[in-house]
N, C-alpha and C. Protein backbone atom coordinates (compact mmCIF):
# COMPACT_ATOMS: atom_id res chain seq x y z
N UNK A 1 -9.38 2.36 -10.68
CA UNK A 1 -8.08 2.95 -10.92
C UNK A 1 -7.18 1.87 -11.53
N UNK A 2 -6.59 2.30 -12.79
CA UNK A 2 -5.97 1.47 -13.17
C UNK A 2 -4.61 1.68 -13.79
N UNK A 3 -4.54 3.11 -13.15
CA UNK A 3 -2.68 3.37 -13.50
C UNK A 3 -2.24 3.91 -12.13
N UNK A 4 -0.98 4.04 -11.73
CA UNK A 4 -0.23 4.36 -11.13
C UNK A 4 0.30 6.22 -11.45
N UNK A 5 -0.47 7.10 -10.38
CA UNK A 5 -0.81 7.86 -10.21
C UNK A 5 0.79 9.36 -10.12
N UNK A 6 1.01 9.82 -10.94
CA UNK A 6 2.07 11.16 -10.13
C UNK A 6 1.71 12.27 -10.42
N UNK A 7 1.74 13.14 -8.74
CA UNK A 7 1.22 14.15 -8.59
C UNK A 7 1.17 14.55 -7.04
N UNK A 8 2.25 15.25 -7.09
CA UNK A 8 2.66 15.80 -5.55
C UNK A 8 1.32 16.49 -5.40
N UNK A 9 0.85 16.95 -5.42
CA UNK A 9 -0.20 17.87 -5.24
C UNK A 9 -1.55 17.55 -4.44
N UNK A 10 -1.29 15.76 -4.30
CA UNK A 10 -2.42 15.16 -4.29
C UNK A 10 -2.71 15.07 -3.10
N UNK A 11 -3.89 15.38 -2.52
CA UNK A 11 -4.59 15.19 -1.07
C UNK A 11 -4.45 14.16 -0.30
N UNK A 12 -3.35 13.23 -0.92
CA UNK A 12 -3.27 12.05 -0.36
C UNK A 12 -2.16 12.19 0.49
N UNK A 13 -1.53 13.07 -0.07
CA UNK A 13 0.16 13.47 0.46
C UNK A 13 -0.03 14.42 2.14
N UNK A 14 -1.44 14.97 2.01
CA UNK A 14 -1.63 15.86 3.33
C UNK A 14 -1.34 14.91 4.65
N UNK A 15 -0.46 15.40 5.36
CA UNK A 15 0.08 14.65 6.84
C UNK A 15 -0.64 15.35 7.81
N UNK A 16 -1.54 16.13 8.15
CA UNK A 16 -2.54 16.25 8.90
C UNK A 16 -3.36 15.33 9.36
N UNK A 17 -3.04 15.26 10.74
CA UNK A 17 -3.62 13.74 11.35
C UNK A 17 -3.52 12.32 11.03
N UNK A 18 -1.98 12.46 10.62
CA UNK A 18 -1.22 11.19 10.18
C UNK A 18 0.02 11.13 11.59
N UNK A 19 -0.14 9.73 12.23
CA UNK A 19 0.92 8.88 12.74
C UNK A 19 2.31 9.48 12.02
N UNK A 20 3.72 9.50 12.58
CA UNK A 20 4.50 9.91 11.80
C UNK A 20 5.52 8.75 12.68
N UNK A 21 6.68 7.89 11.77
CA UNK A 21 7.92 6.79 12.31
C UNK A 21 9.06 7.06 11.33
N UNK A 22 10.02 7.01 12.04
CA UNK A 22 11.08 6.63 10.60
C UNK A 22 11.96 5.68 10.88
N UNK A 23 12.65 4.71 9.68
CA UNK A 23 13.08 3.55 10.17
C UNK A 23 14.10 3.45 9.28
N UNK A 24 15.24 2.85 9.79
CA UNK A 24 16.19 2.85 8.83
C UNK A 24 16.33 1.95 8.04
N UNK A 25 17.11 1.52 7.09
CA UNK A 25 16.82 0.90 5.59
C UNK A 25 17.50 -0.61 5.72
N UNK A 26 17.20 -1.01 7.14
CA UNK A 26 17.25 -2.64 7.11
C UNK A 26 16.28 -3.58 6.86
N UNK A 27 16.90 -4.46 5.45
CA UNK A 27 15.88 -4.92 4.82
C UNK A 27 15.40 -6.74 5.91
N UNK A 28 15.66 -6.54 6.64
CA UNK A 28 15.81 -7.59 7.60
C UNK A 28 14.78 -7.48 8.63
N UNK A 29 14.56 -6.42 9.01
CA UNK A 29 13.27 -6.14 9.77
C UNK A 29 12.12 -5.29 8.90
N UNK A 30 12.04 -5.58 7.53
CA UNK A 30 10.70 -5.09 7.28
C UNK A 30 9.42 -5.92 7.99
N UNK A 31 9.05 -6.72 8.30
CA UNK A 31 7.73 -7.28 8.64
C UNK A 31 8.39 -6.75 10.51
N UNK A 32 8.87 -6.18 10.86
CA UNK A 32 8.70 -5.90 12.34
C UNK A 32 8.02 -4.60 12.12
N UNK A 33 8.90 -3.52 11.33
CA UNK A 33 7.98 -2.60 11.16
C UNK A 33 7.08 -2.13 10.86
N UNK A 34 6.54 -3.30 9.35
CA UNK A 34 5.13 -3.50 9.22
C UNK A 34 4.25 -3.61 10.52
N UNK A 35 4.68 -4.73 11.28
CA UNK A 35 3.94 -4.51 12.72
C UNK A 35 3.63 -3.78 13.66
N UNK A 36 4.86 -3.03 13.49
CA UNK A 36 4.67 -1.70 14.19
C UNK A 36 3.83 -0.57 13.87
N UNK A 37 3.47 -0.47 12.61
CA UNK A 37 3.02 0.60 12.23
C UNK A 37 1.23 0.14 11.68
N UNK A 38 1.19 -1.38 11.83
CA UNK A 38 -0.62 -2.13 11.57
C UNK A 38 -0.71 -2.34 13.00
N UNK A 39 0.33 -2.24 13.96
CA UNK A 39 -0.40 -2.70 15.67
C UNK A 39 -1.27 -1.87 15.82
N UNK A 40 -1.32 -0.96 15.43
CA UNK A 40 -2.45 0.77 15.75
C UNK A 40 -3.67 0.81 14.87
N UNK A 41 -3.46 -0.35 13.98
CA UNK A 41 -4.69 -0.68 13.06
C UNK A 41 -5.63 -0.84 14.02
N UNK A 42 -7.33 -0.36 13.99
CA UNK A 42 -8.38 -1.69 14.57
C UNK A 42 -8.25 -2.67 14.06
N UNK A 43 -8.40 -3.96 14.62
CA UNK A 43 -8.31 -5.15 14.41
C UNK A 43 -9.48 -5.87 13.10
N UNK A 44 -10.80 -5.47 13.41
CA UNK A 44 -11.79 -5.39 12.38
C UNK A 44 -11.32 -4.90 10.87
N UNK A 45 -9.92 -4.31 10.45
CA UNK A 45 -9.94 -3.65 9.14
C UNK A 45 -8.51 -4.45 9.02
N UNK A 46 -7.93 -5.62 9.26
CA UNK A 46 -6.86 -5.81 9.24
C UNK A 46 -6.79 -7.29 7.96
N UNK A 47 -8.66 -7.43 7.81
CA UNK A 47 -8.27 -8.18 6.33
C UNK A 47 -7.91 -9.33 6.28
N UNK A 48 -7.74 -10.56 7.10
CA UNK A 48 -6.77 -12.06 7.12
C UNK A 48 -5.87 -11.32 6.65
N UNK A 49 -5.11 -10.38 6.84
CA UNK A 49 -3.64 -10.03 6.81
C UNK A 49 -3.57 -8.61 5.39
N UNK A 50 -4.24 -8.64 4.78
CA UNK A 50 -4.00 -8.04 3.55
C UNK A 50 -3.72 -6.56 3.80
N UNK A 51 -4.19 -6.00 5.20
CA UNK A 51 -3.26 -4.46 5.49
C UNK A 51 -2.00 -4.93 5.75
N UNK A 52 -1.50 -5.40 6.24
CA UNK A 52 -0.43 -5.94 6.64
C UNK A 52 0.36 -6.28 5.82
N UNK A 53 0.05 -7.54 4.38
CA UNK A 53 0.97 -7.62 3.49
C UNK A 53 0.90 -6.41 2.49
N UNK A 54 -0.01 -5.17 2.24
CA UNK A 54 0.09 -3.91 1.50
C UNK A 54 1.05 -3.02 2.05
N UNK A 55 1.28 -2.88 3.53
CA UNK A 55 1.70 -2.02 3.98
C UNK A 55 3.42 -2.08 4.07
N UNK A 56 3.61 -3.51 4.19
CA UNK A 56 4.89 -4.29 3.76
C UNK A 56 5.34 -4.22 2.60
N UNK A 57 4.36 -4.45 1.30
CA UNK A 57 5.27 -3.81 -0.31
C UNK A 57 5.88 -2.60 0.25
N UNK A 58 4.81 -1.68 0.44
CA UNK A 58 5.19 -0.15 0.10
C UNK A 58 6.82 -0.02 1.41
N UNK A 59 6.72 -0.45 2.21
CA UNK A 59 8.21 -0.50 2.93
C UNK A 59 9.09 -1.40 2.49
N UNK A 60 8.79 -2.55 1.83
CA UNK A 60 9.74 -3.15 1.12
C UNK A 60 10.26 -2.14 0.08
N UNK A 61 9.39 -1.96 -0.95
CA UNK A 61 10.04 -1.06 -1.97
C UNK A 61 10.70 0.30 -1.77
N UNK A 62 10.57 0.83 -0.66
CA UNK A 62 11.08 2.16 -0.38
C UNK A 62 12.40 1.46 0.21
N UNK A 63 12.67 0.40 0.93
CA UNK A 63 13.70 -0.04 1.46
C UNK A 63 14.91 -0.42 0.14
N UNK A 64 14.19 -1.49 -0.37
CA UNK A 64 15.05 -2.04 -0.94
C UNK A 64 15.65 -1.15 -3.00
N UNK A 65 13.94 -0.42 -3.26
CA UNK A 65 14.51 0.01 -4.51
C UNK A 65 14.65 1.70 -4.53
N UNK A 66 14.29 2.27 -3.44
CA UNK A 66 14.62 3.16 -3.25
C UNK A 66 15.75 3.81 -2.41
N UNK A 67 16.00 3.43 -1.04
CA UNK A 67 17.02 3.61 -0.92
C UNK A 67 17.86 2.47 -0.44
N UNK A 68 18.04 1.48 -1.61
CA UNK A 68 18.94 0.11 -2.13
C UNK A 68 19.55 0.01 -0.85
N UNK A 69 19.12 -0.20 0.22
CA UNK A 69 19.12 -1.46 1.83
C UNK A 69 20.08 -0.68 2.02
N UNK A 70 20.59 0.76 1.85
CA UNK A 70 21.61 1.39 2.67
C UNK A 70 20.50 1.94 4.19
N UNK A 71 21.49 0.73 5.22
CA UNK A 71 20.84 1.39 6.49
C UNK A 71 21.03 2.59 6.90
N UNK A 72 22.24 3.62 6.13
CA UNK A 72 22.29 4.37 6.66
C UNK A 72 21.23 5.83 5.87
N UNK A 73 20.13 5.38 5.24
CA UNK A 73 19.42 6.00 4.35
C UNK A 73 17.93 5.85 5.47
N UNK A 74 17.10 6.74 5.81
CA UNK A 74 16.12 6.72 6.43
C UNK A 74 14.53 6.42 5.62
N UNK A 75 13.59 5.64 5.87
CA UNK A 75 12.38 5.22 5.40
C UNK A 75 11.64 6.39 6.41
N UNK A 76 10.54 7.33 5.73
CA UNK A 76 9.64 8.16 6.53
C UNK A 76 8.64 7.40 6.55
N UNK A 77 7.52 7.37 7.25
CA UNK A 77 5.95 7.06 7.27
C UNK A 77 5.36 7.67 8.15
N UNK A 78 4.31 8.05 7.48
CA UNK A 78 3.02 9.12 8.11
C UNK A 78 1.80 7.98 7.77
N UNK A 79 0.94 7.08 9.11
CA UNK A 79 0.00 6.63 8.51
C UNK A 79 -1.10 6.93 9.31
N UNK A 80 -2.49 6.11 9.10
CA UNK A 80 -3.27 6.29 10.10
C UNK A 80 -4.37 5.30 9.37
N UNK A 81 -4.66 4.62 10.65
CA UNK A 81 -5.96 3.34 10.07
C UNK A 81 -7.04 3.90 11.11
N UNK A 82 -8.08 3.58 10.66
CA UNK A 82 -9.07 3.69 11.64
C UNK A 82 -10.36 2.62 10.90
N UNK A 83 -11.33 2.68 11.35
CA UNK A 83 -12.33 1.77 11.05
C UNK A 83 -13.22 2.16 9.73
N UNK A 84 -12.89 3.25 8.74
CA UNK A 84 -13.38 3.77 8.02
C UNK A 84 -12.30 3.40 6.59
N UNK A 85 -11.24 4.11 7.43
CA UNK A 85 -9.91 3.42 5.94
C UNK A 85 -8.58 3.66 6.84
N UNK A 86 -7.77 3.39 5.70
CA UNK A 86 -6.56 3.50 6.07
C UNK A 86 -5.72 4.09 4.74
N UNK A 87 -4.62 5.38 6.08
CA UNK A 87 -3.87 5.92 4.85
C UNK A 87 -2.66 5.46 5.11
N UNK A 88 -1.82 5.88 4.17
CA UNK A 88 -0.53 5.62 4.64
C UNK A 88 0.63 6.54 3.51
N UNK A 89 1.52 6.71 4.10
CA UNK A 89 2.91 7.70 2.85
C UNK A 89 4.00 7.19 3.34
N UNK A 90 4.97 6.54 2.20
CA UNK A 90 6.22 6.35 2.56
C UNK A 90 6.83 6.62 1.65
N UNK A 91 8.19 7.50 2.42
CA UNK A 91 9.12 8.59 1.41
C UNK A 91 10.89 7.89 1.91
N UNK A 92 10.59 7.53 0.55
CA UNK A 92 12.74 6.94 0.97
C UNK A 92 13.66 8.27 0.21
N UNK A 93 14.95 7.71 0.48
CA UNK A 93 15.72 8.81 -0.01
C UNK A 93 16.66 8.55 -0.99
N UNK A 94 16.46 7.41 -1.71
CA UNK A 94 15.98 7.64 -3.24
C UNK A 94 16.13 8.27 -4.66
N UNK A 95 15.91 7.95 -5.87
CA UNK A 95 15.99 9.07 -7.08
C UNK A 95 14.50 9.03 -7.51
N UNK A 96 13.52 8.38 -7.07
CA UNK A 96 12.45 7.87 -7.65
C UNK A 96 12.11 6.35 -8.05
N UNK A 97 10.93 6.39 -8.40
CA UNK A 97 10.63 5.36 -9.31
C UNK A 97 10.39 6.16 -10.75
N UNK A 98 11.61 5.81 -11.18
CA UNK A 98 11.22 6.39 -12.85
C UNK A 98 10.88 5.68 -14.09
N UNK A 99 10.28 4.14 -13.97
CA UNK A 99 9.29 3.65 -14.71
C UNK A 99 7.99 3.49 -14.58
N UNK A 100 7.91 4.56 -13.64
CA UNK A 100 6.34 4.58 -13.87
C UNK A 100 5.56 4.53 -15.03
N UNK A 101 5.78 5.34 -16.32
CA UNK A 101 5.17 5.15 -17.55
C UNK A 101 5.36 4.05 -17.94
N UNK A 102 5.86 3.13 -17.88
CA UNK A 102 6.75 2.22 -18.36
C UNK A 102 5.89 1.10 -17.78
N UNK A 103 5.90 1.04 -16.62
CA UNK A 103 4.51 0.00 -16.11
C UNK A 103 3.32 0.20 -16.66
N UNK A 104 3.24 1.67 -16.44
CA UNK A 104 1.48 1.77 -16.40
C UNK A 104 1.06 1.40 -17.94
N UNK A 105 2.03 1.42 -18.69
CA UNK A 105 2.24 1.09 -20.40
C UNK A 105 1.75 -0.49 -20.37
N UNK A 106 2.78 -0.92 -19.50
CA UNK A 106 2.61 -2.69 -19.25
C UNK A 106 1.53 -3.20 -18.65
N UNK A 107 0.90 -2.21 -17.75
CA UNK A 107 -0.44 -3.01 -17.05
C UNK A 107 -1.49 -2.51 -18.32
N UNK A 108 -1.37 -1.22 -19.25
CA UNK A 108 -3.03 -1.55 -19.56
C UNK A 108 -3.10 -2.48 -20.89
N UNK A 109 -1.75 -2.75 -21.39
CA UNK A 109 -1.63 -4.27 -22.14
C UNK A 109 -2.27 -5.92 -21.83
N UNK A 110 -1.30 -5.49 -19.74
CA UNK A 110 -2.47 -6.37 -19.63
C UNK A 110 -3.82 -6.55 -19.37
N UNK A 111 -4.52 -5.43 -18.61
CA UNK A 111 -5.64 -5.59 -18.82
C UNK A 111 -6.40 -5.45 -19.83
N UNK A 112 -5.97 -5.18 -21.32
CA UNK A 112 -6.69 -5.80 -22.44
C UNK A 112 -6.29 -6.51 -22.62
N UNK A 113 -5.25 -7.06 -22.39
CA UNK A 113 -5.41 -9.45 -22.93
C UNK A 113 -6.54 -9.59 -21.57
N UNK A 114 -6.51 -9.20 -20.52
CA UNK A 114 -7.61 -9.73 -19.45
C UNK A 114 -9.25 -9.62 -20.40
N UNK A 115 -8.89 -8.34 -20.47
CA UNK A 115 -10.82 -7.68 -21.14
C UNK A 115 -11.08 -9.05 -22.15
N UNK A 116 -9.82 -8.45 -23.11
CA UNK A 116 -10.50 -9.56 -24.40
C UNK A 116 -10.26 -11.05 -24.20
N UNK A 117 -9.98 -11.13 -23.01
CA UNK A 117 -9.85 -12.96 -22.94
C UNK A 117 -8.52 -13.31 -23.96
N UNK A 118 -7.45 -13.03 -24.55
CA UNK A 118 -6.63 -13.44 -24.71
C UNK A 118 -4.94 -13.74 -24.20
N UNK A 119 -5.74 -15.01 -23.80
CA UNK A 119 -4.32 -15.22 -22.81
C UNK A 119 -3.29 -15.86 -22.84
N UNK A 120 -3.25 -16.08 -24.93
CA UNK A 120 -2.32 -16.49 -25.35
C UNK A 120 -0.77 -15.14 -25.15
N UNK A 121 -1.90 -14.13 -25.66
CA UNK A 121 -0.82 -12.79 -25.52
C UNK A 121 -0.55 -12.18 -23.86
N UNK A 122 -1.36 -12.75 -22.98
CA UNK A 122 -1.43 -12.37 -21.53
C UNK A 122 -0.07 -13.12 -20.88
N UNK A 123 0.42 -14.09 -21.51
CA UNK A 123 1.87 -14.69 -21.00
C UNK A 123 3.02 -13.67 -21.33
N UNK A 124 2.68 -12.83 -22.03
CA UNK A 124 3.80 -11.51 -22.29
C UNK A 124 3.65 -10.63 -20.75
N UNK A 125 2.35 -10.66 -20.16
CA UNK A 125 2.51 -9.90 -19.38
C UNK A 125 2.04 -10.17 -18.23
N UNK A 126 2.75 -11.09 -17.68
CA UNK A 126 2.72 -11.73 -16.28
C UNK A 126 3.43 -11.23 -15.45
N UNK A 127 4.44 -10.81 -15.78
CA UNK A 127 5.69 -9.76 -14.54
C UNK A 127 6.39 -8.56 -15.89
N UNK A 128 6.45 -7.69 -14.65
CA UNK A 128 7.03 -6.43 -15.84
C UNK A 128 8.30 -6.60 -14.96
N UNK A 129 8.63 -6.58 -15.94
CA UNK A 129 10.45 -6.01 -15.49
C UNK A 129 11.01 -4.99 -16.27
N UNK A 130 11.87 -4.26 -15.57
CA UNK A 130 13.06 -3.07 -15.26
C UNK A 130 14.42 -3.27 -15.54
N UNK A 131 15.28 -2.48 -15.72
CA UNK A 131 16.60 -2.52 -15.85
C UNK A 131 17.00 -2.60 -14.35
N UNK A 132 15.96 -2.38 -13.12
CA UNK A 132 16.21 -2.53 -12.08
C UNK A 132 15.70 -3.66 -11.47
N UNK A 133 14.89 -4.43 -11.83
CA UNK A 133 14.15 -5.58 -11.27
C UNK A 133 15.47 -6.95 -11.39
N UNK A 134 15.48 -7.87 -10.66
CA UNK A 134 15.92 -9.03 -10.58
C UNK A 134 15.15 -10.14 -11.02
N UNK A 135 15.19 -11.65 -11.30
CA UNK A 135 14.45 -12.17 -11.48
C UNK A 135 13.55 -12.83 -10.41
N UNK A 136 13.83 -12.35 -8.83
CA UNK A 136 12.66 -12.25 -8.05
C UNK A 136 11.62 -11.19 -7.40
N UNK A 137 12.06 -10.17 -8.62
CA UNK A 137 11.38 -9.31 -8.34
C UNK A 137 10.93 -8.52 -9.54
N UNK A 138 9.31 -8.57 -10.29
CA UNK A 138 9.20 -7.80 -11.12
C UNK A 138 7.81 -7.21 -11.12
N UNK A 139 7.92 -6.19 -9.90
CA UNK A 139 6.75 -5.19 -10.12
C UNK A 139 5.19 -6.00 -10.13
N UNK A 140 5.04 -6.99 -9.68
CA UNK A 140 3.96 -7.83 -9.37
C UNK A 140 3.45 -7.39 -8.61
N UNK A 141 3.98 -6.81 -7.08
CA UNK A 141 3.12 -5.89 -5.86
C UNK A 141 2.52 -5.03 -6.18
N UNK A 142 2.73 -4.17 -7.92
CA UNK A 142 1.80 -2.74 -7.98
C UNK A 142 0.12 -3.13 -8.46
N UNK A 143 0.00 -4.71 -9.48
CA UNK A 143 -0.56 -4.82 -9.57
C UNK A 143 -1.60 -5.02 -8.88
N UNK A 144 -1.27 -5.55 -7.53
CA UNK A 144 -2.26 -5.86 -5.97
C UNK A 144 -2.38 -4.60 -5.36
N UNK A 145 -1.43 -3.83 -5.61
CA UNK A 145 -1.74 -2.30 -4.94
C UNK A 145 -3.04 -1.51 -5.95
N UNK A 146 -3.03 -1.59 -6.57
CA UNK A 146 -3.79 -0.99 -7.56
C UNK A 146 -5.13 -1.46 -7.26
N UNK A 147 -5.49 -2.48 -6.81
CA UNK A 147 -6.47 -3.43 -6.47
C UNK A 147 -6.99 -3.00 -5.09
N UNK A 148 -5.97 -3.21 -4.20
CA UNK A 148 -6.24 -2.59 -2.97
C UNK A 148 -6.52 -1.20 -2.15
N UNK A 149 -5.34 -0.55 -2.47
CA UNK A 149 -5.48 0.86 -2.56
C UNK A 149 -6.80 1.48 -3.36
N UNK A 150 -8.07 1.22 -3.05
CA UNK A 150 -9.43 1.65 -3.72
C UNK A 150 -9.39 3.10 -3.66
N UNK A 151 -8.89 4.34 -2.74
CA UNK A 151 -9.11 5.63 -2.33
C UNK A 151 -7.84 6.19 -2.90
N UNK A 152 -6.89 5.19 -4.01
CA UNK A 152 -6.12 6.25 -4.77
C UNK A 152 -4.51 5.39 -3.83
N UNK A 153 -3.86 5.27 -5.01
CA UNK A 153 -2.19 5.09 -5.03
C UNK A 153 -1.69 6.59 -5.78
N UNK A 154 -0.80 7.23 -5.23
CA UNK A 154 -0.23 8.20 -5.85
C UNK A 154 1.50 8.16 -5.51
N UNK A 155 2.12 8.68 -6.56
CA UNK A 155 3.37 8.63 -6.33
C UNK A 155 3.74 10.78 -6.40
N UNK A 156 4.71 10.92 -5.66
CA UNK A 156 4.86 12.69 -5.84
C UNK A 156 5.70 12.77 -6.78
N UNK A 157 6.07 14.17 -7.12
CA UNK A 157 6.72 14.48 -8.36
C UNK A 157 7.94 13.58 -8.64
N UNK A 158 8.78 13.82 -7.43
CA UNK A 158 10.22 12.93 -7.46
C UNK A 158 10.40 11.50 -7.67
N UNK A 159 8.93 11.11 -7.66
CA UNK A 159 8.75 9.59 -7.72
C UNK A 159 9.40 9.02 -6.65
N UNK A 160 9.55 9.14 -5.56
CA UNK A 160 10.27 9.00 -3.95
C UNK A 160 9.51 8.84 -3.03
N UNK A 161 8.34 9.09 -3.11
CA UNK A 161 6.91 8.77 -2.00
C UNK A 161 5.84 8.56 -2.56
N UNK A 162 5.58 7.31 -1.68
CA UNK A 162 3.98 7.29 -2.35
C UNK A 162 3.24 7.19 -1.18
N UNK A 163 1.67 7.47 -1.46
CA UNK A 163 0.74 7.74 -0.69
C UNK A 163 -0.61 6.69 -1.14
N UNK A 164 -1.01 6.21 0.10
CA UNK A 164 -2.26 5.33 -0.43
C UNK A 164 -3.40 5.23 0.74
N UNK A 165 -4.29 5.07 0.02
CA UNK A 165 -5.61 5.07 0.65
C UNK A 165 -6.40 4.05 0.48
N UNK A 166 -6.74 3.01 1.57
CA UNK A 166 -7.78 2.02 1.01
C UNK A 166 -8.89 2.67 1.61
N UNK A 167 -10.26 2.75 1.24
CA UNK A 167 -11.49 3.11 1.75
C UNK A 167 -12.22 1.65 2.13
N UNK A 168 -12.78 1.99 3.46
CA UNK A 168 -13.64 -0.17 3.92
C UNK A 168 -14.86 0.06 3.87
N UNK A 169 -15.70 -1.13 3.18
CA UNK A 169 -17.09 -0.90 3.51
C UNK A 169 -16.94 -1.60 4.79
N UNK A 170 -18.43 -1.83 5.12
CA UNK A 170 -18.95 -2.30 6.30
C UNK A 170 -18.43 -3.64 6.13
N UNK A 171 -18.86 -4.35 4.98
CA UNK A 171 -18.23 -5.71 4.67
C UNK A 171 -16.96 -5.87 5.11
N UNK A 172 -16.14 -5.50 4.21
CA UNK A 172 -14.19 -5.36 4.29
C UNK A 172 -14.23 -5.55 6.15
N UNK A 173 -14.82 -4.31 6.93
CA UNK A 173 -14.57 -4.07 8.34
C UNK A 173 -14.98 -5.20 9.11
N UNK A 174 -15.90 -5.99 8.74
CA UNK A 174 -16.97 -7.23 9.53
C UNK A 174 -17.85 -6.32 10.20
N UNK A 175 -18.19 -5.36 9.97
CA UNK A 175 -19.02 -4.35 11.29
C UNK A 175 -20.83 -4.35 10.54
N UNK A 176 -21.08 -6.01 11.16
CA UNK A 176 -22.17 -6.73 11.01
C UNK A 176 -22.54 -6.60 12.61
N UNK A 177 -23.78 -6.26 13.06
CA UNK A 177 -24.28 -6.43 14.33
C UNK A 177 -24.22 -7.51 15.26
N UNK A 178 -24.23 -8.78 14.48
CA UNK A 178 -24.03 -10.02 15.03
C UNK A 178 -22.36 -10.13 15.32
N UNK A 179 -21.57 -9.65 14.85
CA UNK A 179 -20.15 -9.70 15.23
C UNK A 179 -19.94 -9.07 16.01
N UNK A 180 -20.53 -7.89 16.52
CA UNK A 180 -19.84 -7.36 17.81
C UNK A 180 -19.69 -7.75 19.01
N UNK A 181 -18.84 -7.46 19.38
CA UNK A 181 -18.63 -8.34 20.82
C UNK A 181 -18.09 -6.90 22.03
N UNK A 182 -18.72 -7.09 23.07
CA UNK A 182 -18.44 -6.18 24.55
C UNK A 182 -16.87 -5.77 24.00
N UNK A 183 -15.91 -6.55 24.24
CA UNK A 183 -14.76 -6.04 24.24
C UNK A 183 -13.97 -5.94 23.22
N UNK A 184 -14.42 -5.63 22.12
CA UNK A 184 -14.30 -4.66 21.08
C UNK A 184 -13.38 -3.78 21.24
N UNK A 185 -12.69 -3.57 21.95
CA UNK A 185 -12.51 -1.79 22.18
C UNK A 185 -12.10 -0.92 21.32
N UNK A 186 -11.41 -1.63 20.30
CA UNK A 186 -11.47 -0.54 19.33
C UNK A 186 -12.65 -0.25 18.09
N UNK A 187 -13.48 -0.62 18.42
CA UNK A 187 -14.87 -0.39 18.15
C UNK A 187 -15.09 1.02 18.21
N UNK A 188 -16.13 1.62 17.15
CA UNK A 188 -16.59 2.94 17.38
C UNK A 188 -18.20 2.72 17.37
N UNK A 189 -18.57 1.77 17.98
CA UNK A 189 -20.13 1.45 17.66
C UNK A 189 -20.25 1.25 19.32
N UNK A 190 -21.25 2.17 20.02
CA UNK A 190 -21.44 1.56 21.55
C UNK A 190 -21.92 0.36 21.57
N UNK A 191 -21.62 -0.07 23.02
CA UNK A 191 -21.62 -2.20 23.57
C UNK A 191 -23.48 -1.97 23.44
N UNK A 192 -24.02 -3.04 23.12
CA UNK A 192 -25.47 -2.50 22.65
C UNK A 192 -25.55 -2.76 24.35
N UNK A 193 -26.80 -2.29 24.80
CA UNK A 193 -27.05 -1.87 26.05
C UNK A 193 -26.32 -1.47 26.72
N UNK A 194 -25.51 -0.53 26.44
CA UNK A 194 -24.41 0.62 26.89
C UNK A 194 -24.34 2.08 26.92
N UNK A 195 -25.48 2.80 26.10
CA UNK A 195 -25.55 3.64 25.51
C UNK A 195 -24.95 4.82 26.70
């Protein structure tokens, strides 16, 4: 996947057997709520951190460019991790993200200076920026989302929620036989001589 996805429609958006929090738009406790909402992760799919710093863009950006750190503006999330994948939807209140074309224009530029190895022209496209971006902030997190999110990034019609899915192999999970350990518990594999 290599664009940034819109389409309310998308199966990703279904909240059936999704976790549901809402948090208000203080940009000061995003990594608490990140925590709050990866504590329910199994521990095995948590990556040296990389659910954790994914799950943090997508609440950063609903915080801060969607509904612009007004606390009195609410962040939704519907997620759910388990040892297979992890989903997640967060809907601010917002006008959208309405450069989406506008990136996805800018990333497949860069991934042809990537393809063709020219990376004289690849310094054009190291950060995309917006009429909304600052100069510490230019749309660099979609490119790692795009990466991560393997089971689909989607944004809905309004461009106001997005929905993502990473899918884990066995690898990603560590759920190697030699790694298991008795107290596991959030394990879905019985303690071997437990059956």
């Amino acid at each position: 996947m290599n664009e940034i996805e819109v389409n309310g429609a998308s199966p990703l958006f279904n909240t059936d057997g999704l976790q549901y929090r809402e948090f208000p738009s203080d940009f000061t406790k995003i990594r608490y709520y990140t925590l709050i909402l990866v504590s329910s992760a199994p521990s095995r799919i948590k990556e040296t951190n990389l659910l954790e710093q994914q799950v943090s863009e997508l609440i950063k950006n609903g915080i801060a460019h969607g509904n612009k750190r007004d606390p009195r503006k609410i962040l939704k999330v519907w997620y759910n991790f388990s040892h297979k994948s992890a989903r997640i939807i967060v809907e601010d209140q917002g006008a959208g993200f309405q450069g989406i074309e506008e990136w996805n224009k800018f990333n497949r530029r860069r991934l042809e200076c990537l393809r063709d190895q020219n990376f004289e022209k690849l310094v054009n496209y190291i950060s995309f920026r917006s009429h909304e971006n600052d100069e510490k902030d230019g749309g660099n997190a979609l490119f790692a989302a795009l990466e991560y999110w393997n089971g689909g990034l989607v944004f809905n019609d309004k461009k106001n929620a997005v929905a993502a899915k990473k899918i884990f192999s066995h690898a990603d999970a560590g759920d190697k036989l030699g790694d298991f350990q008795p107290w596991d518990i959030d394990s879905d594999r019985p303690v071997p001589g437990h059956q």
